[in-house]
Protein backbone atom coordinates (compact mmCIF):
# COMPACT_ATOMS: atom_id res chain seq x y z
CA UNK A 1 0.00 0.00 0.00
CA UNK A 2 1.51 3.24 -1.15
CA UNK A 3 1.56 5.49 2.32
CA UNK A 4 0.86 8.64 0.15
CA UNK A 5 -2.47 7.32 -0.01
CA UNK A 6 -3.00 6.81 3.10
CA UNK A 7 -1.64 10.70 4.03
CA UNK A 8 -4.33 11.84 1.12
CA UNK A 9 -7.25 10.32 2.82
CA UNK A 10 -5.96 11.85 6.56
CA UNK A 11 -5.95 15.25 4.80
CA UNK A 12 -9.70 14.62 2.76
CA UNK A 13 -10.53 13.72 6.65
CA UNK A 14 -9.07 16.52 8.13
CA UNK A 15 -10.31 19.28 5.37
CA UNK A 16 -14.14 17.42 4.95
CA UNK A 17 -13.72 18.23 1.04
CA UNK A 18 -11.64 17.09 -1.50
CA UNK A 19 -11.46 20.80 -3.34
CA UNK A 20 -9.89 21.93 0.44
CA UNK A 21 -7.43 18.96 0.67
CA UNK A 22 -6.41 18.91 -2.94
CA UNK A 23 -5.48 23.07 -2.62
CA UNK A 24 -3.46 21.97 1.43
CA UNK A 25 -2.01 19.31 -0.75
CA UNK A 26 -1.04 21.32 -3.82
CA UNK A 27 -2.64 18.31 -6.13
CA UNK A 28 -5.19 18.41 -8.99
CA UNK A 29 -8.88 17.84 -7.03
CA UNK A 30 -9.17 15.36 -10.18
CA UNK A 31 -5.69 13.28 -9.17
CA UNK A 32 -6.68 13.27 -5.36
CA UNK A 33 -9.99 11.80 -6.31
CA UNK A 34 -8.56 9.21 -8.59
CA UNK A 35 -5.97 8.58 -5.58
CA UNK A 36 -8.55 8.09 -2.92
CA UNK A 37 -10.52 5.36 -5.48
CA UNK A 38 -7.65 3.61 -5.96
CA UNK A 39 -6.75 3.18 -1.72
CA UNK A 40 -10.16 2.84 -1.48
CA UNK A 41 -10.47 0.02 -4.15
CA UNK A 42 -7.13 -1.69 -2.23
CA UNK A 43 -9.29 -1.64 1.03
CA UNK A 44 -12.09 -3.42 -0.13
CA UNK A 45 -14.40 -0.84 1.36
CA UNK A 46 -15.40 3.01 1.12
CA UNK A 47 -13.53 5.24 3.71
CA UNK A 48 -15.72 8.50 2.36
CA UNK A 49 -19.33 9.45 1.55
CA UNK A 50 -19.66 12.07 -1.04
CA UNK A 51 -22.61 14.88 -1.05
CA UNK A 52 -22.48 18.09 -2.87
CA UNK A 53 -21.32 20.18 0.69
CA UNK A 54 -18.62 17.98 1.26
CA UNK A 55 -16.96 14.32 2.23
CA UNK A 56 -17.44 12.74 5.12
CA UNK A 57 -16.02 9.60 6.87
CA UNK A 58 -18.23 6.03 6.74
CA UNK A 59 -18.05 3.79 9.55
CA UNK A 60 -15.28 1.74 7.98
CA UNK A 61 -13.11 4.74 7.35
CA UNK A 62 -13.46 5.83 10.66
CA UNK A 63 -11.61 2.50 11.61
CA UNK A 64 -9.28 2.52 9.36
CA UNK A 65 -7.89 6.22 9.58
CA UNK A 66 -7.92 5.68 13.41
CA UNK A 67 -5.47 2.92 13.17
CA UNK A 68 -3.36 4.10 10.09
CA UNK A 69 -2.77 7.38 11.70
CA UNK A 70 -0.79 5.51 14.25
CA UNK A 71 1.33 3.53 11.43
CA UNK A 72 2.20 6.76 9.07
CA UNK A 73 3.04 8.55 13.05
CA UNK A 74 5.22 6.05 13.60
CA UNK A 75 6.67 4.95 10.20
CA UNK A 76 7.28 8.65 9.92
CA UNK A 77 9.15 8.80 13.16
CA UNK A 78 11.49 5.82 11.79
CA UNK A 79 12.41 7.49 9.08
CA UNK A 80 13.51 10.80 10.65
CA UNK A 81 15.12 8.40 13.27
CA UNK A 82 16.77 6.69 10.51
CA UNK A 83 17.69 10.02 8.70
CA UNK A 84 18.82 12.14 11.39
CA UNK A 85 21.68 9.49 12.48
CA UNK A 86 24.70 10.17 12.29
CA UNK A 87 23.82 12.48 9.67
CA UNK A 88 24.31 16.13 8.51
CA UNK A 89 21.14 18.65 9.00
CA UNK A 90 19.83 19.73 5.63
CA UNK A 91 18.36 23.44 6.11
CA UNK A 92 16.52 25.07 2.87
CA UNK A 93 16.69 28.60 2.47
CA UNK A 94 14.83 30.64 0.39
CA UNK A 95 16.04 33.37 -2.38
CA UNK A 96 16.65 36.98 -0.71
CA UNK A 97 17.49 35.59 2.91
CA UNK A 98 21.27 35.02 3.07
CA UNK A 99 21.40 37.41 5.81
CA UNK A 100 18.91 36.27 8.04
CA UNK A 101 20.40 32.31 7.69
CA UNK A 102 23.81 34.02 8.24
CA UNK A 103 22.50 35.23 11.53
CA UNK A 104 20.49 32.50 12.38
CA UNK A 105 23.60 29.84 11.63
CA UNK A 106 25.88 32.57 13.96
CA UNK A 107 24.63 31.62 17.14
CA UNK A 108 25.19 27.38 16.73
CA UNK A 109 27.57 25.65 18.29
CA UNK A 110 27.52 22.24 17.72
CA UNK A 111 24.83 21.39 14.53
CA UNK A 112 26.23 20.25 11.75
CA UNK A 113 24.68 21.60 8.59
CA UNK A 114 24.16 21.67 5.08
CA UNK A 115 22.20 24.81 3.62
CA UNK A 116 20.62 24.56 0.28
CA UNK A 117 18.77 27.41 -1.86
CA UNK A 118 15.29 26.43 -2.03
CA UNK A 119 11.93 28.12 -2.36
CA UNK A 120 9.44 28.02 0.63
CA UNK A 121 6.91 25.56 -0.80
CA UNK A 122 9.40 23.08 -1.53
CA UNK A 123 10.75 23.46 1.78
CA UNK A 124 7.45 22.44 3.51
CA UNK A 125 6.92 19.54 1.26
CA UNK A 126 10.44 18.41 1.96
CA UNK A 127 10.36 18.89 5.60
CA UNK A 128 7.03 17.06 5.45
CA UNK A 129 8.50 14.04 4.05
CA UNK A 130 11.56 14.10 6.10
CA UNK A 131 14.42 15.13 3.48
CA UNK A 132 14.61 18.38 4.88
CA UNK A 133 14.89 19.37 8.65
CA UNK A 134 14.23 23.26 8.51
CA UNK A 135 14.11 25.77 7.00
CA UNK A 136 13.97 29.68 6.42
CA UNK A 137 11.15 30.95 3.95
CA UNK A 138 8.74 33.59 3.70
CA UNK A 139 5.39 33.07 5.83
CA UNK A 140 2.81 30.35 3.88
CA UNK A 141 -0.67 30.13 4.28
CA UNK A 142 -1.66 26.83 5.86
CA UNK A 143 0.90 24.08 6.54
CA UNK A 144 0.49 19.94 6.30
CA UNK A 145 0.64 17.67 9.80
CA UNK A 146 3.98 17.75 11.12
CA UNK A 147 5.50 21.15 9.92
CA UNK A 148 5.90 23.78 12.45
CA UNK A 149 6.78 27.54 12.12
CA UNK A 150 8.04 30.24 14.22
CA UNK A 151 7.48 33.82 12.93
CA UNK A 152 11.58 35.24 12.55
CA UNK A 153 10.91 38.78 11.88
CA UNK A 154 8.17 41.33 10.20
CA UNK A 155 10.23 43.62 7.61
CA UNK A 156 8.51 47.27 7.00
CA UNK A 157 8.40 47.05 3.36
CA UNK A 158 10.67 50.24 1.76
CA UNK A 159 11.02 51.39 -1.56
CA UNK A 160 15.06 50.30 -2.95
CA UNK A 161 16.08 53.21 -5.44
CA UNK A 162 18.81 54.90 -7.38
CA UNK A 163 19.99 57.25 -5.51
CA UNK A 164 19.58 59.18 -8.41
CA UNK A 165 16.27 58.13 -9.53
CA UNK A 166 13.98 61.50 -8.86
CA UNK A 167 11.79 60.19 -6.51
CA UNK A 168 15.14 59.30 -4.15
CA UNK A 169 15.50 62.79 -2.64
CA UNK A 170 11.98 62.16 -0.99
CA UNK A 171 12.30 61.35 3.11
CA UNK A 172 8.71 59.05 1.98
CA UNK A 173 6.64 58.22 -0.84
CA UNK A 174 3.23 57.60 -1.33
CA UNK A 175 2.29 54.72 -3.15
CA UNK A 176 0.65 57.16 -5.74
CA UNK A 177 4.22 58.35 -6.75
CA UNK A 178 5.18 54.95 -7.08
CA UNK A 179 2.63 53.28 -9.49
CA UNK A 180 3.77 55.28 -12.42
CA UNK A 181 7.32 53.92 -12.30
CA UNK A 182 8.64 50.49 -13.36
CA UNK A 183 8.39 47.78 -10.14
CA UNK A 184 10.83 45.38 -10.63
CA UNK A 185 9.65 42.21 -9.22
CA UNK A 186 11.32 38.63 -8.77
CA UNK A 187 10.35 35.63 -10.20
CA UNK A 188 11.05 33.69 -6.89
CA UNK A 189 9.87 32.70 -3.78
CA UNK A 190 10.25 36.30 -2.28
CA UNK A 191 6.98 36.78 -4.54
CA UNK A 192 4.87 34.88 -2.25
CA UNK A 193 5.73 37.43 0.50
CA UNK A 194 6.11 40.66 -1.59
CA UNK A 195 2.97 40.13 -3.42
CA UNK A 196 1.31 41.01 -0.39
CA UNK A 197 2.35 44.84 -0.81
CA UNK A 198 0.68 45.13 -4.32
CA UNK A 199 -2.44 44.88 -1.79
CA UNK A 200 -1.79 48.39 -0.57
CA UNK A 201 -1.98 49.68 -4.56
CA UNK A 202 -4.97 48.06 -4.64
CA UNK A 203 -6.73 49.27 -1.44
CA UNK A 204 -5.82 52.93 -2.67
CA UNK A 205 -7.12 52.20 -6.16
CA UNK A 206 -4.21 52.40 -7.90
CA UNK A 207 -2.62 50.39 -10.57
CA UNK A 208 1.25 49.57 -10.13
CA UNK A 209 3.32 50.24 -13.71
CA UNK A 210 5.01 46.58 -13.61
CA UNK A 211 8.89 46.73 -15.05
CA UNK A 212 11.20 43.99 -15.71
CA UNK A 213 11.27 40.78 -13.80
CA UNK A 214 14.07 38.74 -12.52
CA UNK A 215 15.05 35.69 -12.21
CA UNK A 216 16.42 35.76 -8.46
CA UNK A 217 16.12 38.17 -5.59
CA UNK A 218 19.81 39.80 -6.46
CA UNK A 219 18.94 39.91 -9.75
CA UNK A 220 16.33 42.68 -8.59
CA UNK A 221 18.71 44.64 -6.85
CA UNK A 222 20.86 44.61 -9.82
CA UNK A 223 18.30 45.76 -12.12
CA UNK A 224 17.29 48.41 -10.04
CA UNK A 225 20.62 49.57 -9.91
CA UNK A 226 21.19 49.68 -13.72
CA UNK A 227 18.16 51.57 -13.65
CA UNK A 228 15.60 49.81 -14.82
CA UNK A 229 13.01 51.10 -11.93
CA UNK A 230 12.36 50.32 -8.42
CA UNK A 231 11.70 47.42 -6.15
CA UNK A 232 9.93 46.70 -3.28
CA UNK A 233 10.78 42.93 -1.94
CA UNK A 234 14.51 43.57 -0.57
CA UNK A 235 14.36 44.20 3.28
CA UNK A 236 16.96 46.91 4.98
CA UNK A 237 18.72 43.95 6.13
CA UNK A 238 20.45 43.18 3.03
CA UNK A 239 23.01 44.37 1.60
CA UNK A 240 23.24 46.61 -1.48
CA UNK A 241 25.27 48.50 -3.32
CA UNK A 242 26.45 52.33 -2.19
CA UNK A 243 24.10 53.66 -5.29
CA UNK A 244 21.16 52.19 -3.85
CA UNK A 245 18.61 53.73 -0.91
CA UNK A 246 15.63 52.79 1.02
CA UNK A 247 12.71 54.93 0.82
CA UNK A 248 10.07 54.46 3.56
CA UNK A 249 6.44 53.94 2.49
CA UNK A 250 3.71 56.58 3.81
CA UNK A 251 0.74 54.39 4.02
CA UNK A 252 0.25 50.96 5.81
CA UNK A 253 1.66 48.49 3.72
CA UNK A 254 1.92 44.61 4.78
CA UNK A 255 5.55 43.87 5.84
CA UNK A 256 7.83 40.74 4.43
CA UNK A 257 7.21 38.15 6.70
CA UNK A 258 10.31 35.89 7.22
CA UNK A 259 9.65 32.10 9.19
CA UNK A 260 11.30 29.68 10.73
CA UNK A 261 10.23 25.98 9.45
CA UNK A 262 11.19 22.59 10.46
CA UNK A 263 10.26 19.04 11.08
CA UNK A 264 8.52 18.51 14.41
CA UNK A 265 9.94 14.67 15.13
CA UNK A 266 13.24 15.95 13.87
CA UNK A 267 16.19 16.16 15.70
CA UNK A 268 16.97 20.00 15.81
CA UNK A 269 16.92 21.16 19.07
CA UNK A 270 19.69 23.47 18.29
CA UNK A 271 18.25 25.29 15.86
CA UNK A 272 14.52 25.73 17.22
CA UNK A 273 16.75 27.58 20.23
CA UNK A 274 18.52 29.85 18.13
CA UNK A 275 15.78 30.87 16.11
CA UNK A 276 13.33 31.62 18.99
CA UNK A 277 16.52 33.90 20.21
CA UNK A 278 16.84 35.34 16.78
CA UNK A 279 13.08 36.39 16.61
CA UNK A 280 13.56 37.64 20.07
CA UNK A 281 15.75 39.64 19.25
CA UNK A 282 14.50 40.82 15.77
């Protein structure tokens, strides 16, 4: 029996419609379905009764989620066990945070670590399947069984300029002086969190000029330095080149929201520790 099955129909359980669990599970509502026949058609029984508001569990699937919710716990916990021996930590890290893993990696003593670039989506499916112990990444929306997060720090979003762009004398701008020039904006993960900003445009009824995209988070800074506009997705805390400013925003804008993810049956004591003491201390 394929376990991914079995963690399909816990999820369909836990979200009472297959539309909810496929979007938690990031599948196709048309796969899960197909999925759930095929576990169901191993079984011998049906674990789900369908109506138009929903799923919900028969008799049988009561009893047999009850009891295979104790194998996947503890198969899972084998293979973290099994994993985590002897073994370096693998810790994702997603584009545009180098210095916030730089600070968070400062204060260990003893963990032994491998970081490796890697957007925050991937890093929750990894750390729910046990390749991946933690991670840093930008804050998701809901998060499957077994993933924890810790909130790291909220960044005030600021406008990164050329310092002799003619908006850059200003000690703020509006968001209205901003959506006539070019936002650069990355095609990464720091999307998922700087998206959130383009909210504020939109609150204020006002239409963002989009510029050139890039590629990575560094690629943004480069392009704003060249000149090709502004950007709004780098946080003060990293570095930039001498030509470059921040710019604070007038209005409310939602900040950058960095997290702290990792594997709750994982051994990384450690690095829970100094990440509570790094949000702590902001």
């Amino acid at each position: 029996m394929d376990l991914r099955y079995v963690r399909y129909a816990m999820a369909i359980a836990r979200a009472g419609s297959l539309r909810r669990a496929a979007t938690a599970l990031h599948i196709a509502q048309p796969t899960l379905s197909e999925q759930l026949r095929a576990l169901e058609k191993e079984i011998g029984v049906e674990l789900f009764s369908r109506s138009s508001s929903g799923v919900q569990l028969t008799e049988a699937g009561e009893a047999f989620l009850a009891q295979a919710t104790v194998a996947v716990d503890a198969f899972e916990r084998a293979v973290v066990a099994a994993r985590s021996t002897g073994q370096t930590a693998r810790v994702g890290v997603a584009d545009g945070l180098a210095d916030v893993a730089a600070r968070l990696l400062a204060q260990l003593q003893t963990a032994r670590l491998r970081v490796a670039p890697m957007g925050t989506a991937e890093q929750i499916v990894s750390i729910a399947d046990g390749t991946l112990q933690a991670g840093l990444g930008y804050a998701p929306g809901s998060l499957p069984r077994g993933v924890a997060r810790m909130l790291i720090h909220r960044f005030p979003v600021r406008a990164l300029l050329h310092r002799e762009h003619h908006l850059a004398s200003s000690e703020a701008l509006s968001l209205s002086d901003l959506a006539s020039e070019p936002l650069v904006m990355p095609e990464s993960d720091a999307v998922a969190g700087a998206r959130r900003f383009l909210e504020g445009f939109v609150r204020h009824r006002l239409h963002p000029r989009l510029g050139p995209a890039a590629t990575t988070h560094d690629l943004a800074i480069n392009l704003v330095e060249e000149g090709a506009g502004y950007t709004l997705c780098v946080h003060e805390g990293t570095t930039v080149p001498d030509a470059l400013c921040f710019i604070p925003i007038k209005e409310e804008v939602p900040p950058l929201e960095v997290v702290f993810l990792w594997n709750r049956q994982a051994d990384v004591q450690e690095l829970v520790s100094a990440a509570r003491h790094l949000a702590r201390s902001g």
